[in-house]
Protein backbone atom coordinates (compact mmCIF):
# COMPACT_ATOMS: atom_id res chain seq x y z
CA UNK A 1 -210.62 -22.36 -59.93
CA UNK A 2 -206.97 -22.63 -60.29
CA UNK A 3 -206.67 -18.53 -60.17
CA UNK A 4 -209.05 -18.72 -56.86
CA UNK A 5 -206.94 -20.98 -55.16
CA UNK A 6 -203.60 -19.42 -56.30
CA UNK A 7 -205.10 -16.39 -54.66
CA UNK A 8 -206.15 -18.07 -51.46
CA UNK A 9 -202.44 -19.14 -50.88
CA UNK A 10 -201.49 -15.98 -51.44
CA UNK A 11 -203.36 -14.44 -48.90
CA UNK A 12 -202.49 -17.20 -46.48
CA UNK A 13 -199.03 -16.81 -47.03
CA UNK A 14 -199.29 -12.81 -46.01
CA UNK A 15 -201.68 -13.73 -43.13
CA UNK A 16 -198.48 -16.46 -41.97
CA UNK A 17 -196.39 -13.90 -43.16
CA UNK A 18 -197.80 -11.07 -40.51
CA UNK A 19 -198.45 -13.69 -37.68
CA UNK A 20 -194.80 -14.17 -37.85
CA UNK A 21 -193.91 -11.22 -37.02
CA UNK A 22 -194.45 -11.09 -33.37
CA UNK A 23 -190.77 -10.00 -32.59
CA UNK A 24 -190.61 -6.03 -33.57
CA UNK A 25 -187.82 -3.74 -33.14
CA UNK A 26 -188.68 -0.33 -33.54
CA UNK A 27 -185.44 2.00 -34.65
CA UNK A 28 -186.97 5.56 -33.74
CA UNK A 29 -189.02 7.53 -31.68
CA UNK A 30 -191.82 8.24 -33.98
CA UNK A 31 -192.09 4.21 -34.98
CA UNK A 32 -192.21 3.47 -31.43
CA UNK A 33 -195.10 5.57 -30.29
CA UNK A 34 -197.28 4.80 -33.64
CA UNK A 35 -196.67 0.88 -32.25
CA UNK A 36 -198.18 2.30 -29.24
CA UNK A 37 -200.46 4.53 -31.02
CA UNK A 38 -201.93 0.97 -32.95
CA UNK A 39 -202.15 -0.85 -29.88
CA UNK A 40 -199.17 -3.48 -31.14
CA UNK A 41 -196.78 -2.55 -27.97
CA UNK A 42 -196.93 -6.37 -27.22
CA UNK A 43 -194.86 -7.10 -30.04
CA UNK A 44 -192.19 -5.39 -29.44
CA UNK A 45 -188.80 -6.95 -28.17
CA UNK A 46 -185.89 -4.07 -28.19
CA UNK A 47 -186.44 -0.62 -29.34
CA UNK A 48 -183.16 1.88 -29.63
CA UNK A 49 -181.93 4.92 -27.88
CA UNK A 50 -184.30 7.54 -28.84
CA UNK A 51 -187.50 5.58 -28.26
CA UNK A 52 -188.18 6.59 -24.91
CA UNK A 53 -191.88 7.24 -25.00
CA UNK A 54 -194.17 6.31 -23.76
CA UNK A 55 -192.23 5.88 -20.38
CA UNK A 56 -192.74 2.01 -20.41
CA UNK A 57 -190.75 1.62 -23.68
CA UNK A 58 -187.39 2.13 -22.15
CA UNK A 59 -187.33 -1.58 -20.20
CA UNK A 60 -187.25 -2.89 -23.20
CA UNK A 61 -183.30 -4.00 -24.52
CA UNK A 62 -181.94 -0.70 -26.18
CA UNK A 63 -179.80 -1.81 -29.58
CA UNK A 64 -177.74 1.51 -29.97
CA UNK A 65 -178.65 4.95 -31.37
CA UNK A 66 -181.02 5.25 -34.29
CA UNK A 67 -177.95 6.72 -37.07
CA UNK A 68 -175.54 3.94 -35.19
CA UNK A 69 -176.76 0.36 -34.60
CA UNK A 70 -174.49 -2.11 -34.82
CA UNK A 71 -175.76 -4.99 -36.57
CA UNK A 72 -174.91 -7.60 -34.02
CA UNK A 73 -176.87 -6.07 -31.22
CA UNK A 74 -179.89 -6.20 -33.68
CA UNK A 75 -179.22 -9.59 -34.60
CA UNK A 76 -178.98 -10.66 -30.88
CA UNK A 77 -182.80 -9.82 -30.36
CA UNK A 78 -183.56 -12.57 -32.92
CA UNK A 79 -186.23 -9.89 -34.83
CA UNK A 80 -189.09 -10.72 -37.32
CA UNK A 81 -189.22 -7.46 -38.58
CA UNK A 82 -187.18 -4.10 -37.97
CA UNK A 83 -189.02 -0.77 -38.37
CA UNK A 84 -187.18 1.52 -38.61
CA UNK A 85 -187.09 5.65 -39.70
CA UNK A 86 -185.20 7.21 -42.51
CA UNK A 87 -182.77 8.16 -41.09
CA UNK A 88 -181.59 5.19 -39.35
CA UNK A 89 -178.37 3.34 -40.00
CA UNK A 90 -175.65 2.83 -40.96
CA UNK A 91 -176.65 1.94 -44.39
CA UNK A 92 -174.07 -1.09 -43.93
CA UNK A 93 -176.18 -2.16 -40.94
CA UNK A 94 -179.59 -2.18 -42.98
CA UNK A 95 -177.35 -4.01 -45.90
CA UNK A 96 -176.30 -6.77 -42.97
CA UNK A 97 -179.73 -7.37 -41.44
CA UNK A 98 -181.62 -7.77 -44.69
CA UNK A 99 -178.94 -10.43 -46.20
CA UNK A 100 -179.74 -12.23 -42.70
CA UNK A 101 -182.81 -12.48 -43.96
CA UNK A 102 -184.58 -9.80 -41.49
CA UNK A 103 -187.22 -8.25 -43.01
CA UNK A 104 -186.71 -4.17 -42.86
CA UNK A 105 -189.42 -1.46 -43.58
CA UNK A 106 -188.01 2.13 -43.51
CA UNK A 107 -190.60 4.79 -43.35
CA UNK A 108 -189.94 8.34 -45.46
CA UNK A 109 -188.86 11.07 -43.57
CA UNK A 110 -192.07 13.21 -42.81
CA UNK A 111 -192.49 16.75 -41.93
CA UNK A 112 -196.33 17.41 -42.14
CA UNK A 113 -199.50 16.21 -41.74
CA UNK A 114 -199.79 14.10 -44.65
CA UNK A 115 -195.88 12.70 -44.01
CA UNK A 116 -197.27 11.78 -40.57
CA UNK A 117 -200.38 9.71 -42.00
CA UNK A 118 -198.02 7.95 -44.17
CA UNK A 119 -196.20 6.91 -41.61
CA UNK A 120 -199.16 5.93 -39.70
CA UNK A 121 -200.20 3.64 -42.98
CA UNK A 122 -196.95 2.41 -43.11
CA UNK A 123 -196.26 0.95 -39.78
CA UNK A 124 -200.08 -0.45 -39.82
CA UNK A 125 -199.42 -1.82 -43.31
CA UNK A 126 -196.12 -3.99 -41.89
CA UNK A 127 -197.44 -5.33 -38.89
CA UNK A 128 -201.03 -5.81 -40.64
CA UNK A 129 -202.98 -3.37 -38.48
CA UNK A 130 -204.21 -1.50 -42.23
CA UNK A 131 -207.84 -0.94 -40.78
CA UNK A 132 -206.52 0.52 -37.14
CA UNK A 133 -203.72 2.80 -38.77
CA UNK A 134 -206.32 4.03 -41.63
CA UNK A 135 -208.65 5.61 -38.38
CA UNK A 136 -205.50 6.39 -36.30
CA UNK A 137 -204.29 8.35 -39.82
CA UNK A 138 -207.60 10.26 -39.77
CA UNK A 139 -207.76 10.98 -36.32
CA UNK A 140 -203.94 12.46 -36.40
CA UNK A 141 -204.62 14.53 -39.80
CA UNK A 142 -207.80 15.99 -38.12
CA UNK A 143 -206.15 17.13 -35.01
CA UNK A 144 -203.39 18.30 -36.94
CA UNK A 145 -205.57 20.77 -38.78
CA UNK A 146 -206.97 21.93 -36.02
CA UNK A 147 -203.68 22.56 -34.36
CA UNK A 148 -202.40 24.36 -37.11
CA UNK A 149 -205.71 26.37 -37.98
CA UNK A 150 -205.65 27.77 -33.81
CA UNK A 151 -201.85 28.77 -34.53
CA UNK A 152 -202.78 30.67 -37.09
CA UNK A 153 -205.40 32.26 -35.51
CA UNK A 154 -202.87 32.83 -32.80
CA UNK A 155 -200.03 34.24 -35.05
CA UNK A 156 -199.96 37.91 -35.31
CA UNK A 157 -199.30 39.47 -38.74
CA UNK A 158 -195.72 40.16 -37.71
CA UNK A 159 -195.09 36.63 -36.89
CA UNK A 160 -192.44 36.07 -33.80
CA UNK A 161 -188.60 35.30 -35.77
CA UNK A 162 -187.52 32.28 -33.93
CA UNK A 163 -183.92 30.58 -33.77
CA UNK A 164 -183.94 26.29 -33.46
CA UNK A 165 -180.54 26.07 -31.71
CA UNK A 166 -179.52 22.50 -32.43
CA UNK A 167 -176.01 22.23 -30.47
CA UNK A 168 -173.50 25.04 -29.27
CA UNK A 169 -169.68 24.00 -30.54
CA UNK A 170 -166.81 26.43 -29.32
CA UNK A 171 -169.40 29.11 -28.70
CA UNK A 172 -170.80 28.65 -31.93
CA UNK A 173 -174.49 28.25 -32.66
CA UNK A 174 -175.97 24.95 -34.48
CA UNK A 175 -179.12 26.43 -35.90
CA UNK A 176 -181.78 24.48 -37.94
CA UNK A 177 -182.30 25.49 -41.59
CA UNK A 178 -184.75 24.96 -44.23
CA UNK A 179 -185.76 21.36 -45.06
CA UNK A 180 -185.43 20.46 -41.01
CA UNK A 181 -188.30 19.41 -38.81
CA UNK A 182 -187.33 22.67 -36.50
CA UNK A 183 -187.81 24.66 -39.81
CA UNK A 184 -191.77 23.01 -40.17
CA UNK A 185 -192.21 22.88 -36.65
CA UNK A 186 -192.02 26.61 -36.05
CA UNK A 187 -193.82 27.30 -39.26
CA UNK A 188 -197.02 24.92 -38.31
CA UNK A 189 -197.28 26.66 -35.20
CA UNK A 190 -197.27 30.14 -36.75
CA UNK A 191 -193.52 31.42 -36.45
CA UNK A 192 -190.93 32.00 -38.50
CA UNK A 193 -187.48 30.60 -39.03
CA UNK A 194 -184.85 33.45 -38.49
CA UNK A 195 -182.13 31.39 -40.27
CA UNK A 196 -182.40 31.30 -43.38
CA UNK A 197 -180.77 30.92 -46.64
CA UNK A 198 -179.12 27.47 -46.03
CA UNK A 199 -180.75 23.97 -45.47
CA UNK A 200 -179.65 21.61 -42.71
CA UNK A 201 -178.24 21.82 -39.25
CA UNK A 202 -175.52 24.22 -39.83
CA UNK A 203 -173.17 26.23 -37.58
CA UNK A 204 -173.85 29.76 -38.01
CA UNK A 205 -170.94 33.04 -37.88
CA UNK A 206 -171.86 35.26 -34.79
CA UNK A 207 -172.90 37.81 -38.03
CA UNK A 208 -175.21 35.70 -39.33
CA UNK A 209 -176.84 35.58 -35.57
CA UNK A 210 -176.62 39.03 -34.83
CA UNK A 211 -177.97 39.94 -38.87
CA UNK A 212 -181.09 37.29 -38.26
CA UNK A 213 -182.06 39.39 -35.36
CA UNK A 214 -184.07 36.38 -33.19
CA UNK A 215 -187.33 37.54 -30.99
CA UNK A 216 -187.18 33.96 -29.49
CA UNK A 217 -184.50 30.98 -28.85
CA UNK A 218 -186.23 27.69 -28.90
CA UNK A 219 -184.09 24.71 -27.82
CA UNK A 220 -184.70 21.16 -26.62
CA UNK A 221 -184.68 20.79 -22.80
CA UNK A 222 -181.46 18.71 -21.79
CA UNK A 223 -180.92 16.81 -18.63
CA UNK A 224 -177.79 15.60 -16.94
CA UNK A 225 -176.01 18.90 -16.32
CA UNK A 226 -176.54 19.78 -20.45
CA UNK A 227 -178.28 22.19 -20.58
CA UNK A 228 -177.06 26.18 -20.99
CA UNK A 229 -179.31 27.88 -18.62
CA UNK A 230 -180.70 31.53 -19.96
CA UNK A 231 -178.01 33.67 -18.45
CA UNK A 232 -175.18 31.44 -20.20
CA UNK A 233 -177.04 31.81 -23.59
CA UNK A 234 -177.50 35.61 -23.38
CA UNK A 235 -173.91 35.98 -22.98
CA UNK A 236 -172.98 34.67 -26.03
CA UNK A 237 -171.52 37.85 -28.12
CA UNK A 238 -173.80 36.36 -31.13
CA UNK A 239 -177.43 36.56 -28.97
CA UNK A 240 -176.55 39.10 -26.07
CA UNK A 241 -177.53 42.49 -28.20
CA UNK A 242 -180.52 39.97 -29.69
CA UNK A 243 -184.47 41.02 -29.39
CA UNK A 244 -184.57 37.44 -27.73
CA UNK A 245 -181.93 38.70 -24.93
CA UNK A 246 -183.94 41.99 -24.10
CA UNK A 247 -187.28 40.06 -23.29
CA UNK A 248 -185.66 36.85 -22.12
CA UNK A 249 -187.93 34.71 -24.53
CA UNK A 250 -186.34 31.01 -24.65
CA UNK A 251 -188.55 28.22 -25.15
CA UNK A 252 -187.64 24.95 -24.53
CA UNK A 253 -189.32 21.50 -25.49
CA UNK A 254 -188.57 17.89 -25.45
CA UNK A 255 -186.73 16.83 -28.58
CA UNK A 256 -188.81 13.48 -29.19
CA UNK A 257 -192.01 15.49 -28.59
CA UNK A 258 -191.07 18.70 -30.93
CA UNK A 259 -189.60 17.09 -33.54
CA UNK A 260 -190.65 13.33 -33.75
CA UNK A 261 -193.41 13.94 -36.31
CA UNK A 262 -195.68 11.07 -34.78
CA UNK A 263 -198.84 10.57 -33.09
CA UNK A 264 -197.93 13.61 -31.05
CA UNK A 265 -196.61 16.29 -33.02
CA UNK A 266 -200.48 18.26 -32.89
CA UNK A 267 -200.16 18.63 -29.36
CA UNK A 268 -196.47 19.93 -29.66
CA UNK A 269 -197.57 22.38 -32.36
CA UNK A 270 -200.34 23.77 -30.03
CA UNK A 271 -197.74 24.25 -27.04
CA UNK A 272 -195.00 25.61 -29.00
CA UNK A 273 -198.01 28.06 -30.73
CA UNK A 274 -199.15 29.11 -27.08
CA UNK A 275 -195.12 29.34 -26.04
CA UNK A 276 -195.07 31.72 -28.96
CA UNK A 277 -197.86 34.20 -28.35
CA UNK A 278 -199.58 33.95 -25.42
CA UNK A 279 -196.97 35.01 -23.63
C-alpha cells in the first residue's frame, strides 16, 4: 500500500511537474517547428533568432542567436522550461539558467532519420506530449524513407559531385565537410560531397576547389543584399574553370529548411533530389 501510494505521488508530481511548464522557450529552428509539429505552439513565450518557421513564430520575443544567448534576456521571459538544440549556448549561459533553477533539455545533434525521431521523442517527452511525438516520430521516419528511397531511384550511377558553400571570406570558399548536416543532406538525396578529406566547415585553398572538380554549387538563399548572384560566383578563380561554371548548376535552398533536421527535412531531401537530377 505504502509502495502504491509512493508511486501515485510520484506520478502526480510529474503530471504538476509538466502542467507547469506552460512557459517554453524554444532555442532552435528544429525545436521550434517539432513544438509546432506536436501541436504545443500555445506554450511558447520567446523563441531565438533562427526559429523563424512557421511564419507566425517570429512575433514571439526573440532572446539572441541560438550559439549566443545571453542569459539575462532568457531570464527576462520568466521560462518553465528551455529547449534547446546542441548546439546552443554559450555553455556559461546553460550553466546560469540551470543554477536559476530553469529546467533545460538539450536535444543531440541529429543528422538522419533516426536522429530526427529522437528528437521528435525528446521534445514530446519534456513537454509530456510522449503519445503525440511517438506517431509524429513514425510519420517523419516513414516519409523519410520514402524520400530517400525516390532519391535513389533518382540518382544516376555517376552521382552529381556537389559543393555546400557555407560562407565566402576574402574570396575564399567555406565548404561543408564530413560530419556536417550539408555532408548528410546531399548524401540522403543521392549526391555526393566533393569536399572531402576534412570534417567541419572549413575554408578551402582555390586547389583544393579546382582539384574537387564540383558539377553543382549548392548554397543557402540569402536576403538583404547577401547573396553572390551566379555571375559573381563563377568568377571566382577557384569555381570559374569548374564543371559547375560550364552548365551554370547552383542550387540554392533555405538554410532552416535544408539543414534543420526537423519535421521537414523529407520534403527538403525530395527538392534538393529533384534540384539534382531532374534538371
Amino acid at each position: 500500500m505504502i509502495a502504491r501510494f509512493a508511486g501515485a505521488a510520484l506520478a502526480l508530481s510529474l503530471a504538476m511537474t509538466a502542467a507547469a511548464q506552460d512557459r517554453v522557450i524554444a532555442a532552435g529552428g528544429s525545436v521550434t517547428e517539432i513544438v509546432y509539429a506536436l501541436g504545443q505552439q500555445d506554450r511558447l513565450i520567446a523563441r531565438d533568432t533562427t526559429s523563424v518557421f512557421p511564419p507566425e513564430v517570429t512575433a514571439l520575443p526573440d532572446v539572441g542567436y541560438l550559439r549566443a544567448l545571453s542569459p539575462e534576456g532568457v531570464l527576462a521571459q520568466a521560462p518553465d522550461l528551455v529547449i534547446a538544440e546542441a548546439d546552443a549556448g554559450p555553455p556559461a549561459t546553460m550553466e546560469v539558467l540551470r543554477a536559476a533553477g530553469v529546467p533545460v533539455v538539450t536535444l543531440q545533434e541529429a543528422f538522419s532519420a533516426e536522429g530526427i525521431a529522437a528528437k521528435i521523442t525528446a521534445v514530446g517527452a519534456a513537454l509530456n506530449q510522449q503519445d503525440v511525438a511517438a506517431a509524429l516520430a513514425m510519420q517523419i521516419s516513414a516519409d523519410m524513407a520514402q524520400a530517400q528511397a525516390l532519391a535513389r531511384d533518382m540518382a544516376p550511377e555517376d552521382q552529381s559531385k556537389v559543393l555546400f558553400i557555407l560562407t565566402l571570406q576574402d574570396g575564399k570558399i567555406m565548404a561543408a565537410g564530413q560530419d556536417t548536416g550539408a555532408d548528410a543532406m546531399i548524401a540522403l538525396a543521392g549526391g555526393q560531397n566533393a569536399a572531402q578529406g576534412f570534417s567541419g566547415y572549413k575554408l578551402m585553398s582555390d586547389e583544393a576547389v579546382i582539384q574537387a572538380a564540383p558539377e553543382v554549387i549548392l548554397m543557402m538563399d540569402r536576403a538583404r543584399g547577401h547573396a553572390l548572384d551566379d555571375a559573381a560566383l563563377f568568377a571566382l578563380p577557384a569555381l570559374s574553370g569548374s564543371p559547375a561554371a560550364e552548365t551554370g548548376a547552383v542550387i540554392r535552398m533555405n538554410g532552416l529548411y535544408l539543414l534543420g533536421f526537423g519535421p521537414r527535412t523529407a520534403q527538403a531531401i525530395g527538392e534538393l533530389s529533384q534540384a539534382l537530377y531532374d534538371r
